[in-house]
Every structure is written in C-alpha cells, then in structure tokens.
N, C-alpha and C. Protein backbone atom coordinates (compact mmCIF):
# COMPACT_ATOMS: atom_id res chain seq x y z
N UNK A 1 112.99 90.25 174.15
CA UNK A 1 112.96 91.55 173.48
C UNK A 1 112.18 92.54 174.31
N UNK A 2 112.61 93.66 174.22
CA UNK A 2 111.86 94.54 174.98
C UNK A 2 111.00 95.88 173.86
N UNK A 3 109.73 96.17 174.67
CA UNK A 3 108.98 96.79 173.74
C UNK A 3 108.63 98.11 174.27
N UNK A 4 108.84 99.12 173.24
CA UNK A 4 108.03 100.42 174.11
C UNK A 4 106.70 100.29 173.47
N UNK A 5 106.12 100.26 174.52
CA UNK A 5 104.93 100.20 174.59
C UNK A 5 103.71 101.58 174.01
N UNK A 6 104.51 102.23 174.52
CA UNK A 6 104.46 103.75 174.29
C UNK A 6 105.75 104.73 173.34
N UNK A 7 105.82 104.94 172.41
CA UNK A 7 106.99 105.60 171.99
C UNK A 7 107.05 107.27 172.26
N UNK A 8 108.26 107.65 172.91
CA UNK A 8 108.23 109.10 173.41
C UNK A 8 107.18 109.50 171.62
N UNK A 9 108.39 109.44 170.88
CA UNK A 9 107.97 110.17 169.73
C UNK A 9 106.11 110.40 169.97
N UNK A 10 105.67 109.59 169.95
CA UNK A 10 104.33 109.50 169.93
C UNK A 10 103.47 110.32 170.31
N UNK A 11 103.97 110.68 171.62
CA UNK A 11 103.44 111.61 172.99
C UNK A 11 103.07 112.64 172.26
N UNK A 12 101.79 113.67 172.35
CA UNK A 12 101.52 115.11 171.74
C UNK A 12 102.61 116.15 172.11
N UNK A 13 103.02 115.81 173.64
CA UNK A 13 103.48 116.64 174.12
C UNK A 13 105.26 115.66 175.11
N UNK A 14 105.67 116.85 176.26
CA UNK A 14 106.75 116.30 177.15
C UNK A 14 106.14 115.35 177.64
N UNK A 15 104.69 115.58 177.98
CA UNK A 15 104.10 115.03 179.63
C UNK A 15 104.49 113.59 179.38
N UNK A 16 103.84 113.22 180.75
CA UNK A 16 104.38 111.48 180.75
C UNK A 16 102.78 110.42 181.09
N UNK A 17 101.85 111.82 180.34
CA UNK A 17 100.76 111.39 180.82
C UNK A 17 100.15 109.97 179.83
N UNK A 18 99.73 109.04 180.58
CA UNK A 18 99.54 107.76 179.04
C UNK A 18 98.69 108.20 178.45
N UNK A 19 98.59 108.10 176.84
CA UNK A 19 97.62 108.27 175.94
C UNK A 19 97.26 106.40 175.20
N UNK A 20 96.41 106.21 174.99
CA UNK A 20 95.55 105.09 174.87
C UNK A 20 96.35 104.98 173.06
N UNK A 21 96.89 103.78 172.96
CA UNK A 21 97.72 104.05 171.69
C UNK A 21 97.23 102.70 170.70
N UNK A 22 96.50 102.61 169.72
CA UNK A 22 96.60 101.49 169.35
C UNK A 22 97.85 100.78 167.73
N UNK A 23 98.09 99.34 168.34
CA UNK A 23 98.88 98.96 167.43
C UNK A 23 98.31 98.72 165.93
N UNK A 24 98.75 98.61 164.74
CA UNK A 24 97.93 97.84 164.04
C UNK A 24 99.25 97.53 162.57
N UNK A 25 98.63 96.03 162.33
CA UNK A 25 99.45 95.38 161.62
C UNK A 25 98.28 94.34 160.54
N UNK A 26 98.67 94.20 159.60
CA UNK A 26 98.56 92.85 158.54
C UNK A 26 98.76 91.64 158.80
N UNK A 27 97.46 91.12 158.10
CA UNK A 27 98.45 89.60 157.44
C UNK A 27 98.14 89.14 156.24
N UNK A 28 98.78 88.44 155.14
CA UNK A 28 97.87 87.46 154.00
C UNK A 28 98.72 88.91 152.87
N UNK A 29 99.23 89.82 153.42
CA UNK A 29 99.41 90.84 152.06
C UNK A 29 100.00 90.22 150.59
N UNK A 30 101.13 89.39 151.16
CA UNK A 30 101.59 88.57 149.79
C UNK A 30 100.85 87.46 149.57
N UNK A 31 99.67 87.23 149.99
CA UNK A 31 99.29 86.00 149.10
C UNK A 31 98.43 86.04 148.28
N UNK A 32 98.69 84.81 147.28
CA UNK A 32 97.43 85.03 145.96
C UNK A 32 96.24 84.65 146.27
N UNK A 33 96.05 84.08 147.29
CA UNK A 33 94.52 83.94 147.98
C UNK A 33 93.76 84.08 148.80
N UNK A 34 92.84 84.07 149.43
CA UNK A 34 92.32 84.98 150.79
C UNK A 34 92.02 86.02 150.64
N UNK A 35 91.32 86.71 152.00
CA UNK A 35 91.35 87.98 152.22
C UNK A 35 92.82 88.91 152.99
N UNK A 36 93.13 89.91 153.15
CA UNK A 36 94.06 90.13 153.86
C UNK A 36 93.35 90.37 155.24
N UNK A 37 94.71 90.36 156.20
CA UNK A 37 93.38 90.49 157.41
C UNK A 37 94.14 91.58 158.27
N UNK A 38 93.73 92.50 159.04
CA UNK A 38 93.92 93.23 160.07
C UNK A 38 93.65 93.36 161.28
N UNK A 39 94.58 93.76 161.97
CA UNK A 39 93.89 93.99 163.60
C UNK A 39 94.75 95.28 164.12
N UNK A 40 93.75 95.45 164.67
CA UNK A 40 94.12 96.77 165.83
C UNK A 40 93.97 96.39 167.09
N UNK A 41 95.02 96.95 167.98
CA UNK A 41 95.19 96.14 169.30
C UNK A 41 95.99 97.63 170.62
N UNK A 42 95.20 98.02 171.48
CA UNK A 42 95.22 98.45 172.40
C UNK A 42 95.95 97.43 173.73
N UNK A 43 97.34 97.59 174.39
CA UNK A 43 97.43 97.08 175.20
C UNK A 43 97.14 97.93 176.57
N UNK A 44 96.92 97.67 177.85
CA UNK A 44 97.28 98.10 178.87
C UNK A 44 98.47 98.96 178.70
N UNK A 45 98.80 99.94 179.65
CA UNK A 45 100.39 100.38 180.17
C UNK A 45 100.97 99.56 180.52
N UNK A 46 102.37 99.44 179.72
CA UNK A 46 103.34 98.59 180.93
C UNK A 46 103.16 97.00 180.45
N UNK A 47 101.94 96.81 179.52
CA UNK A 47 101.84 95.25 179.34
C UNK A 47 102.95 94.78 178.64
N UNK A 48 103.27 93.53 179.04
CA UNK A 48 104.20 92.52 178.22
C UNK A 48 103.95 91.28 178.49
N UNK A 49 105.05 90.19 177.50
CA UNK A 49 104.92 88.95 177.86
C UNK A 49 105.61 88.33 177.10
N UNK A 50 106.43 87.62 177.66
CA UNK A 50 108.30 87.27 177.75
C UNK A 50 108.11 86.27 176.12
N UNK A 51 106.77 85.81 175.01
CA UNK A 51 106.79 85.62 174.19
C UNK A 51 106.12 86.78 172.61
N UNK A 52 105.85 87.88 173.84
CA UNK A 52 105.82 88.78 172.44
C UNK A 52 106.79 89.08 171.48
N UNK A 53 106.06 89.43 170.37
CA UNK A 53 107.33 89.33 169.09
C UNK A 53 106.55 89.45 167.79
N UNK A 54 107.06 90.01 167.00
CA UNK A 54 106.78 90.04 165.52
C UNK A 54 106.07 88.39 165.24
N UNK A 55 105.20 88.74 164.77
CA UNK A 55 104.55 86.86 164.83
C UNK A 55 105.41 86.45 163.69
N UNK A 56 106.18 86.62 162.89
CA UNK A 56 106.60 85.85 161.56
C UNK A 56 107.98 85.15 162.32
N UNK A 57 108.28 85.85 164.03
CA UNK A 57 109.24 85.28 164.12
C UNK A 57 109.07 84.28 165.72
N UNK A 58 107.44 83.86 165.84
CA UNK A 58 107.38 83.27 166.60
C UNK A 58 106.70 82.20 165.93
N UNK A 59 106.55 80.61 165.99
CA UNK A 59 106.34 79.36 166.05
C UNK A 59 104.82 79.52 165.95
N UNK A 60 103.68 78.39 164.89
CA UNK A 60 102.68 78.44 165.39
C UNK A 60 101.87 78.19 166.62
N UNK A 61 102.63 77.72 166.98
CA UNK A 61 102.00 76.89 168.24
C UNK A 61 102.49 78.35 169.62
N UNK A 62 102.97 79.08 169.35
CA UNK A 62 103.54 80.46 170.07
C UNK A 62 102.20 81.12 169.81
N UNK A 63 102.29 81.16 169.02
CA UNK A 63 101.58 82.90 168.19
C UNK A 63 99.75 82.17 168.61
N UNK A 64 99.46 80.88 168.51
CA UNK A 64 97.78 80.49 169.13
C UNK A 64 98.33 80.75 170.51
N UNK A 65 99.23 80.49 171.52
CA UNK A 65 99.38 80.50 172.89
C UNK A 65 99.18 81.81 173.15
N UNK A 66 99.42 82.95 172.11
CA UNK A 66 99.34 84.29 172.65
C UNK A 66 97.91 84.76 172.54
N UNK A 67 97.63 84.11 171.16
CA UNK A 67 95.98 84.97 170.84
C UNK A 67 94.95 85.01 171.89
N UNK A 68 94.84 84.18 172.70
CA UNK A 68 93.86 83.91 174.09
C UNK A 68 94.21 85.34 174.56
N UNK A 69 95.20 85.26 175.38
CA UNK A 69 96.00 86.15 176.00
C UNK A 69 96.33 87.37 176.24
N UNK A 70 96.14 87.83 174.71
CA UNK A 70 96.08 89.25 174.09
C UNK A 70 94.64 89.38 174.37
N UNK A 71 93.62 88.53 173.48
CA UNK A 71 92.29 89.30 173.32
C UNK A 71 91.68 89.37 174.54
N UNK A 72 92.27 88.35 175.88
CA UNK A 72 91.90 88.56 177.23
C UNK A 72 92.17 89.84 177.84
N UNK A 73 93.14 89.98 177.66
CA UNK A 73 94.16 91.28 178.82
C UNK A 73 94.30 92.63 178.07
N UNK A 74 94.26 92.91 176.65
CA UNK A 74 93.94 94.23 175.83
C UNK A 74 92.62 95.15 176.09
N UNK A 75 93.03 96.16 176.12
CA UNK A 75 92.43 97.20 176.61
C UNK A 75 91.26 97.14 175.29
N UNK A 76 92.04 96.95 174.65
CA UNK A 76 90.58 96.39 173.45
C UNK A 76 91.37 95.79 171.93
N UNK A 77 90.51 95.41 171.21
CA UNK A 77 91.29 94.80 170.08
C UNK A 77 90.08 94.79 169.08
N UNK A 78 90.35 94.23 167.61
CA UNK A 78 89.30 94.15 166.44
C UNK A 78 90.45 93.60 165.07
N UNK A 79 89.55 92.49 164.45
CA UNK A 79 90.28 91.99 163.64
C UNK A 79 89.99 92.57 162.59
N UNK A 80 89.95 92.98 161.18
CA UNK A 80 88.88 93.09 160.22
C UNK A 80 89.93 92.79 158.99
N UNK A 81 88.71 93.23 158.00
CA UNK A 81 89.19 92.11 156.74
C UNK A 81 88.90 93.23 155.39
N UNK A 82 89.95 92.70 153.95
CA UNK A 82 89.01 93.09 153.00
C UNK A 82 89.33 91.85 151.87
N UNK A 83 88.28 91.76 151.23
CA UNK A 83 88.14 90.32 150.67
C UNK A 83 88.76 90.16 148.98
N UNK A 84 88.86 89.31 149.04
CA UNK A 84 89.96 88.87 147.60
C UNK A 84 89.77 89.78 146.25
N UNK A 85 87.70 90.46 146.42
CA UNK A 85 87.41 90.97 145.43
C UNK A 85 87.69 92.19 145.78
N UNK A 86 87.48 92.58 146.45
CA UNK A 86 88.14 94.28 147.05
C UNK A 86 89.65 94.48 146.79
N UNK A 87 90.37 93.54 147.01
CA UNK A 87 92.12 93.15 146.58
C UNK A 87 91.76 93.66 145.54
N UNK A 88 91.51 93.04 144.25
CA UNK A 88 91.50 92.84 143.05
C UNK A 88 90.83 94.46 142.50
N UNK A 89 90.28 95.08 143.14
CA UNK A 89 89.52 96.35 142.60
C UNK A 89 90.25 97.73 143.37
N UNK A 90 91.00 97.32 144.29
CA UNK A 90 91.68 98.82 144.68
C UNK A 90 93.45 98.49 145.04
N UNK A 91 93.47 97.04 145.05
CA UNK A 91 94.86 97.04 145.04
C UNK A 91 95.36 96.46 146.74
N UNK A 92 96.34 95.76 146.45
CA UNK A 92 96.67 95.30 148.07
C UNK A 92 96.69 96.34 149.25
N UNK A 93 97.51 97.43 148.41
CA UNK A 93 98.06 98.22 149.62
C UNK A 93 97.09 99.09 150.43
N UNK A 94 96.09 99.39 149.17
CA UNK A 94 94.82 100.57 149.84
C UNK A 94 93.72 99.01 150.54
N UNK A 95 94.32 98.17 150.23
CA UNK A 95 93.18 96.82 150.78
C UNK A 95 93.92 96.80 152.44
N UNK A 96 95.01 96.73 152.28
CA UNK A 96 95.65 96.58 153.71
C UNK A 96 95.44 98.01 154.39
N UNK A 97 95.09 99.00 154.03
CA UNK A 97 95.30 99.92 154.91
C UNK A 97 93.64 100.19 155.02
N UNK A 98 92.64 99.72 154.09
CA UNK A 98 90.88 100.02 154.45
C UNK A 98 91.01 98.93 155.79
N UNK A 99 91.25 97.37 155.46
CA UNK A 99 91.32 96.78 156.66
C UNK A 99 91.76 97.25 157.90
N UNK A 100 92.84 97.55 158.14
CA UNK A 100 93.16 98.70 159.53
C UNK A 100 92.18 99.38 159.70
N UNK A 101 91.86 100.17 158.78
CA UNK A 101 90.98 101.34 159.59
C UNK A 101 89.49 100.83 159.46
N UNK A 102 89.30 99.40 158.88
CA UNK A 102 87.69 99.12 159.26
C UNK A 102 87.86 98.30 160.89
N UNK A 103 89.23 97.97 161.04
CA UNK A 103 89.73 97.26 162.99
C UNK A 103 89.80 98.51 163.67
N UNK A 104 90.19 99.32 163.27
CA UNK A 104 90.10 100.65 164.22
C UNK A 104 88.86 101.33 164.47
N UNK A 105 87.79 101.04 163.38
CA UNK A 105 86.28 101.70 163.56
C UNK A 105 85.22 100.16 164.52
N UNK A 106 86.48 98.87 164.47
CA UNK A 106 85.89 98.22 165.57
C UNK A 106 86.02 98.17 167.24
N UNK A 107 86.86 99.08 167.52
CA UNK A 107 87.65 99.29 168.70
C UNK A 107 86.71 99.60 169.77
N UNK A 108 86.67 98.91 170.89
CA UNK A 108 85.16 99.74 171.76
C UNK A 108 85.97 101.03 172.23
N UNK A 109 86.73 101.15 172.12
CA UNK A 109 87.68 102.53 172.54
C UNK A 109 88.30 103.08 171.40
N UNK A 110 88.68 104.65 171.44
CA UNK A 110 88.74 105.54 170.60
C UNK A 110 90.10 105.66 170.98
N UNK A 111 91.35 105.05 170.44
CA UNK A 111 92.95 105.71 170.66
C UNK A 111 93.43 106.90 170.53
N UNK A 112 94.27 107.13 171.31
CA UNK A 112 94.95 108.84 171.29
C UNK A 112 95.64 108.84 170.29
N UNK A 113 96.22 107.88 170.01
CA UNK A 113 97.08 107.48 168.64
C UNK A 113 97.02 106.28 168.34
N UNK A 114 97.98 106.07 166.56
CA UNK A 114 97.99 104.85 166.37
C UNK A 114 99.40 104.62 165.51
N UNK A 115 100.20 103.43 166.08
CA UNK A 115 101.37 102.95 165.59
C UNK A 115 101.17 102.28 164.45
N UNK A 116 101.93 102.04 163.59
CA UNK A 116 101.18 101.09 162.29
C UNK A 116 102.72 100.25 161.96
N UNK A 117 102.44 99.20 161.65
CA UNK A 117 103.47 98.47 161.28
C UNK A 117 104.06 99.10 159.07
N UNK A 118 105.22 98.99 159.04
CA UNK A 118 105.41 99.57 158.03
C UNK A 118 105.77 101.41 157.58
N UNK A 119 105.25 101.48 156.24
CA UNK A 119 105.92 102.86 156.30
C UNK A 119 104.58 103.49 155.06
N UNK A 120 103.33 103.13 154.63
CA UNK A 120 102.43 103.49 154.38
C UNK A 120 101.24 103.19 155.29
N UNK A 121 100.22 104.42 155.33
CA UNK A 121 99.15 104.46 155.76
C UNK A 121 98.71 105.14 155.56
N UNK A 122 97.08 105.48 155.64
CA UNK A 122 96.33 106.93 155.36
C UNK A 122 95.66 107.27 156.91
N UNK A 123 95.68 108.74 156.97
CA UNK A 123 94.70 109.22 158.30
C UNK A 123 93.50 108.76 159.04
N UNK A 124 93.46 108.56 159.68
CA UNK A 124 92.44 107.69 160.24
C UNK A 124 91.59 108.66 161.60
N UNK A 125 90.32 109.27 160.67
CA UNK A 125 89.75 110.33 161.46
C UNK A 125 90.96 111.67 162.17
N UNK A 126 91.05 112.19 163.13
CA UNK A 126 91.77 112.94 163.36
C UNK A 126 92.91 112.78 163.82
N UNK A 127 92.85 111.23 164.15
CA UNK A 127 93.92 111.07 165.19
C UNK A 127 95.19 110.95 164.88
N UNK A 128 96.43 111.16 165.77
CA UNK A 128 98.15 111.07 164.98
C UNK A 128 98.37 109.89 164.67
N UNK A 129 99.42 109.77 163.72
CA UNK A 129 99.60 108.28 163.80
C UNK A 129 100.94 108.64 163.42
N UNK A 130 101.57 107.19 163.61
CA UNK A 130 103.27 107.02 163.19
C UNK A 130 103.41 105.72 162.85
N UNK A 131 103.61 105.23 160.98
CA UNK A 131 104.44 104.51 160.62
C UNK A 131 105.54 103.54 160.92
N UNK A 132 105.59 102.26 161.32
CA UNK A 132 107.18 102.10 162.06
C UNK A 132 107.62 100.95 161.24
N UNK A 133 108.82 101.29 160.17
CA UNK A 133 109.25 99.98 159.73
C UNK A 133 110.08 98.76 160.71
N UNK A 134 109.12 97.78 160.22
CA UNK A 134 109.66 96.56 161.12
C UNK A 134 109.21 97.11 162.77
N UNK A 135 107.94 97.45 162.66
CA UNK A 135 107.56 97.75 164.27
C UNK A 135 106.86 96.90 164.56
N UNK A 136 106.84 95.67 164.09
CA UNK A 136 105.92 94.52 165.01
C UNK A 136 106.94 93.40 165.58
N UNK A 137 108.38 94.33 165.55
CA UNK A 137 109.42 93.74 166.17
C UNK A 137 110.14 94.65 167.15
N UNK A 138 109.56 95.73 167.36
CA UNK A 138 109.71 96.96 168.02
C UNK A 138 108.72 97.42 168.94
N UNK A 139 107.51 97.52 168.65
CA UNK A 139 106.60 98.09 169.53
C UNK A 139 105.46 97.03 169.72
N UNK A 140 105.09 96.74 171.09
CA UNK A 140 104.17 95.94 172.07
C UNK A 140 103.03 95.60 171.27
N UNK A 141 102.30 97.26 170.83
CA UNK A 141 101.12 97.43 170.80
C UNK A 141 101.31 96.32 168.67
N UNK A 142 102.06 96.94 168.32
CA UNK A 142 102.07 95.93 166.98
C UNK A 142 102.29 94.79 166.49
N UNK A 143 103.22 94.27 167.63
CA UNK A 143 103.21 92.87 167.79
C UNK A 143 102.01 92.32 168.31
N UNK A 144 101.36 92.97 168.96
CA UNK A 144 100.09 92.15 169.27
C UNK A 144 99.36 91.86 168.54
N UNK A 145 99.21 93.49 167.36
CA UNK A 145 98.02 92.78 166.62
C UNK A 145 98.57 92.24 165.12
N UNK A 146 100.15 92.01 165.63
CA UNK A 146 100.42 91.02 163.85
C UNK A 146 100.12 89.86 164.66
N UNK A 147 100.11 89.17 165.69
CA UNK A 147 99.85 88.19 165.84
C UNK A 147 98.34 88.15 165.73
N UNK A 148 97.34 88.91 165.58
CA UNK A 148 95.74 88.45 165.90
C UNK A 148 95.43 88.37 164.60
N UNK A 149 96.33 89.13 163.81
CA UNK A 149 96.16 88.84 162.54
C UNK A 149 96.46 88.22 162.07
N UNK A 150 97.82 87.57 161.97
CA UNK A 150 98.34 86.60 161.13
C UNK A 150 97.45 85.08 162.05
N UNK A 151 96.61 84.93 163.08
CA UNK A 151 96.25 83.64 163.56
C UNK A 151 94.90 83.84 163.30
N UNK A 152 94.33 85.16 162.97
CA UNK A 152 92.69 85.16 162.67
C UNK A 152 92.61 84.37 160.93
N UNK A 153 94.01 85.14 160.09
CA UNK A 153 93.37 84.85 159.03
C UNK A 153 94.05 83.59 158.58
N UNK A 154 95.12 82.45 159.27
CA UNK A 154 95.48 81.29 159.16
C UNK A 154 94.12 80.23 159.65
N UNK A 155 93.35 80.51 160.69
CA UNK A 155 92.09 79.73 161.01
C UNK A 155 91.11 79.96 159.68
N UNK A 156 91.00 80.99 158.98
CA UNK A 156 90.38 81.66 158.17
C UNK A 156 90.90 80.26 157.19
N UNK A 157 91.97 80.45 156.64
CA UNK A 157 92.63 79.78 155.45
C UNK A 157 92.09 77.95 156.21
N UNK A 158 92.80 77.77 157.32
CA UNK A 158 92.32 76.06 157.08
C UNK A 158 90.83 75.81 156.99
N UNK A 159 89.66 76.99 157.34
CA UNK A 159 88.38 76.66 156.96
C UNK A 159 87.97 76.34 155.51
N UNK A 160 89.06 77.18 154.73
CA UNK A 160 88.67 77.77 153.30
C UNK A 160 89.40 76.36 152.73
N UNK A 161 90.02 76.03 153.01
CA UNK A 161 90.84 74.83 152.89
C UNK A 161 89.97 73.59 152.90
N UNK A 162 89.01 73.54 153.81
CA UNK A 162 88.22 71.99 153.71
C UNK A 162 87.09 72.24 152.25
N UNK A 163 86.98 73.42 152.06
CA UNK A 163 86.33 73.60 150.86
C UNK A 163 87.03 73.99 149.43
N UNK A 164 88.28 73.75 149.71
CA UNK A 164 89.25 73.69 148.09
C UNK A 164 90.29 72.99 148.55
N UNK A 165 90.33 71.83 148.68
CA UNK A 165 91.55 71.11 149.67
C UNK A 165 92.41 70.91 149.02
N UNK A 166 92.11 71.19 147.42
CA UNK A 166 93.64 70.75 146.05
C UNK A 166 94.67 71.92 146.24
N UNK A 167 94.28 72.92 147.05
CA UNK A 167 95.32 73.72 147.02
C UNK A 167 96.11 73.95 148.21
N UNK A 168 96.01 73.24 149.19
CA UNK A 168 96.23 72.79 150.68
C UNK A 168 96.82 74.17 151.57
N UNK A 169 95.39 74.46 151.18
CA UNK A 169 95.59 75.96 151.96
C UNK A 169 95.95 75.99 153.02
N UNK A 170 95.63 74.51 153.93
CA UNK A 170 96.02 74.45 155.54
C UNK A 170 97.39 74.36 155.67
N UNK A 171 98.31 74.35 154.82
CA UNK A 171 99.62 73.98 155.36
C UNK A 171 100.07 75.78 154.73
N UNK A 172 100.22 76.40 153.58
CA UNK A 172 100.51 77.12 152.36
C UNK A 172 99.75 78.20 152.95
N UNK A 173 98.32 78.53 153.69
CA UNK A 173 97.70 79.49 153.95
C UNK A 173 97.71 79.88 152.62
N UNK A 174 97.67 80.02 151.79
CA UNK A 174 97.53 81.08 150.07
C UNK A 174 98.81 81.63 149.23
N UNK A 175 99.77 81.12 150.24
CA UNK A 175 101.15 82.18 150.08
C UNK A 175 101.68 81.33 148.50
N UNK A 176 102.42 82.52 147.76
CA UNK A 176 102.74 81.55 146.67
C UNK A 176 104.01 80.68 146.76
N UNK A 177 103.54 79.33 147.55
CA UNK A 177 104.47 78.40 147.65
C UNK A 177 104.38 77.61 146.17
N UNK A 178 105.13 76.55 146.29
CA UNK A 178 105.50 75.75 144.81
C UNK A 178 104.43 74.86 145.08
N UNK A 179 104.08 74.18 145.87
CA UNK A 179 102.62 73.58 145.45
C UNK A 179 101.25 74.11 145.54
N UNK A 180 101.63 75.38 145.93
CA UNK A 180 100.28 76.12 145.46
C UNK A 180 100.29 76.86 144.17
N UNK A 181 100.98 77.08 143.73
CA UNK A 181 101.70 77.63 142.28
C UNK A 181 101.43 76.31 141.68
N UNK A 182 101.40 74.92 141.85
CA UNK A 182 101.30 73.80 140.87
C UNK A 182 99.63 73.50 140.80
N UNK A 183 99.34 73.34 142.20
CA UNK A 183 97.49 73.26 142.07
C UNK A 183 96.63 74.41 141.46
N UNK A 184 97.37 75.72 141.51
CA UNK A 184 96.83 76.24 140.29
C UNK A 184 96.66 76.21 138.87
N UNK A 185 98.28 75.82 138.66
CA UNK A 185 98.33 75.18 137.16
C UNK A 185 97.86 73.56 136.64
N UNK A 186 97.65 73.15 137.44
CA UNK A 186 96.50 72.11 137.36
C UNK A 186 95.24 71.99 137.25
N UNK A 187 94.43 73.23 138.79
CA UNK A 187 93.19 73.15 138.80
C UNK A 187 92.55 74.58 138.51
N UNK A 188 93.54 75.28 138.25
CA UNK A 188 92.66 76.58 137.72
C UNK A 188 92.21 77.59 138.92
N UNK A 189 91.56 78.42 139.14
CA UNK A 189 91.92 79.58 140.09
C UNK A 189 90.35 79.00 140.85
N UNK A 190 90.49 79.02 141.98
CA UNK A 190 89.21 79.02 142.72
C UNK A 190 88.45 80.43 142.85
N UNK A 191 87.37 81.11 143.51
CA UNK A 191 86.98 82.21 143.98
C UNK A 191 87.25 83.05 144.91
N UNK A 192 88.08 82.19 145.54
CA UNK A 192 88.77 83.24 146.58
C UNK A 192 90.45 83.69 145.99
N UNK A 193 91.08 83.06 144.88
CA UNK A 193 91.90 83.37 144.44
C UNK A 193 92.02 84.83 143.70
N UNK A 194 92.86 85.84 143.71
CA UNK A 194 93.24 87.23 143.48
C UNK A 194 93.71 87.50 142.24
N UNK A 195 92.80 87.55 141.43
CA UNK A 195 92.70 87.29 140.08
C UNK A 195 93.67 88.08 139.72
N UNK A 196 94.29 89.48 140.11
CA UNK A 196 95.15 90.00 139.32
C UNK A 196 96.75 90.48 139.94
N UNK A 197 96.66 89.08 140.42
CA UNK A 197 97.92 88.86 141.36
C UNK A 197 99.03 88.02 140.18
N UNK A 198 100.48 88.44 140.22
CA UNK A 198 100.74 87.60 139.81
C UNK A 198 101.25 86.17 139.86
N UNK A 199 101.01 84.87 139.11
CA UNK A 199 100.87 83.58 139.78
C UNK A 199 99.39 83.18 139.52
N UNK A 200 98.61 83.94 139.73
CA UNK A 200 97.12 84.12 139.68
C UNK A 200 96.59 83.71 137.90
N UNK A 201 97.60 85.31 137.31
CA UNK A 201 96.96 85.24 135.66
C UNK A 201 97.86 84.21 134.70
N UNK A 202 97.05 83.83 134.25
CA UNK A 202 97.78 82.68 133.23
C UNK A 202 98.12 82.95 131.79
C-alpha cells in the first residue's frame, strides 16, 4: 500500500515546503474494559515500510515488529490514555479525542498539522487539522500511530489480565467477545470495567 505521507490537502499553502504533520489514531474505543489509548506519531519525510498499514489489518506478531521501528525512526511519537472512569463521566468519544490531544501535548515537537483517523475531533491549540475516514489505511503518519496504540494498550490489557484472569483479557483485550460477555455474567464487573457501557449494565 502506498501512503501520502503528507496530504496536498493539508499544505497551508501551493509550496512544496514539508510541514512537520502529526498522525493520530485510537485504540480500545469499543471495548467494555480498559482505558482507551492514543498516540500521536510524527514520521520523517518520505518514511515508509513495506508492512505499514491500518493495524486492524496487520497480524499481531506484524503490528509488535513495527512498534520498535516506529518509536525508533519517528520524528517523535506519545502514547496517552484516558481511563475507564473518565470513559464513564464524559463519554467514549470526548475520551478518545482528550486522549489524542493529551499524545499531542506529549510530542517533544510541536506539528504544523495534524491528520486524525476518523471524522470527529476537536481543535487542538491553533493548529489545522484534517479528519480522514479510514485514514489509518491511507495516510503513513496514522497508521503509525494506530499501531502504537492498538500494541501500547494490548500490553496494557495482558498486564491487567494477570490481575482479573476470569475475564481473559489476554486473548479478548476487553472487546465484547462471547466469553467476555459470559465472565461478566458470572463474575460481575471488575474496576476497570465501563460501567455505563452496554454489556457492562445488568
């Protein structure tokens, strides 16, 4: 697949001068447990690598081969998070979009812009930004950081996992699969579970 790295649209202007662009994408949004997680991800100009891709459509064992890789060779990157109780008090979507912009206030660099996976977001200090549905299958900079995300907050889940193991978060990550939908109705909601998710309320 090939990625613009840079999208004309993007540019302030004609010039062809590079502006420092960062990607940023989700992970964990549909699940009833966890935090959701974010990253923002600055590549080089011109970077690629013949396994970038929307992480939902690369292999786990792909998407850890990249994370080294990325956080090596990116012009900069930042994962960040907002936690199950923050879910539960402002809602997924404003949870997924504070996370972005608490990875973008981790950035050791300040982007000229920022691409966002999807088709909601809010302003983020002054800078432009552009929306892209299904752009972490489209643009460089967003595939990078759905992958830092979706592998920051899967390590996240098998930790959380040795400490609630009835709900086998290591395989399920939180997502509402059928045996995580059954170990709830068995064992009742743990603390990291999203109390006003549904699947969650009983």
């Amino acid at each position: 697949m090939v990625f613009s790295i840079m999208p004309d649209s993007m540019l302030p202007s004609s010039t062809a001068t590079f502006v420092l662009e960062a990607g940023c994408d989700e992970a964990g949004r549909g699940c009833l447990a966890g935090p959701v997680c974010a990253a923002a991800v600055i590549l080089p100009d011109g970077w690629s690598h013949p396994l970038l891709n929307d992480s939902k459509k690369l292999t786990e064992k792909q998407r850890e081969q990249l994370r080294p890789i990325i956080e090596a060779e990116a012009v900069a990157w930042c994962v960040a998070w907002c936690s199950e109780k923050e879910i539960d008090e402002i809602n997924i979507l404003n949870a997924s979009i504070l996370a972005m912009h608490r990875a973008l206030d981790g950035l050791d660099v300040t982007p000229g812009q920022i691409v966002v996976d999807g088709n909601r977001f809010k302003p983020y200090r002054d800078i432009p930004y552009q929306t892209i549905v299904k752009g972490d299958g489209k643009v460089g900079n967003i595939a990078a950081a759905s992958i830092l995300a979706k592998t920051h907050r899967d390590e996240l889940m098998r930790k959380l996992a040795e400490e609630y193991p009835c709900y086998n978060w290591a395989v399920n990550k939180g997502y509402p699969t059928r045996d995580h939908r059954e170990a709830i109705a068995a064992h009742g909601l743990s603390p990291y579970h999203r109390a006003t998710f549904r699947g969650c309320i009983g």
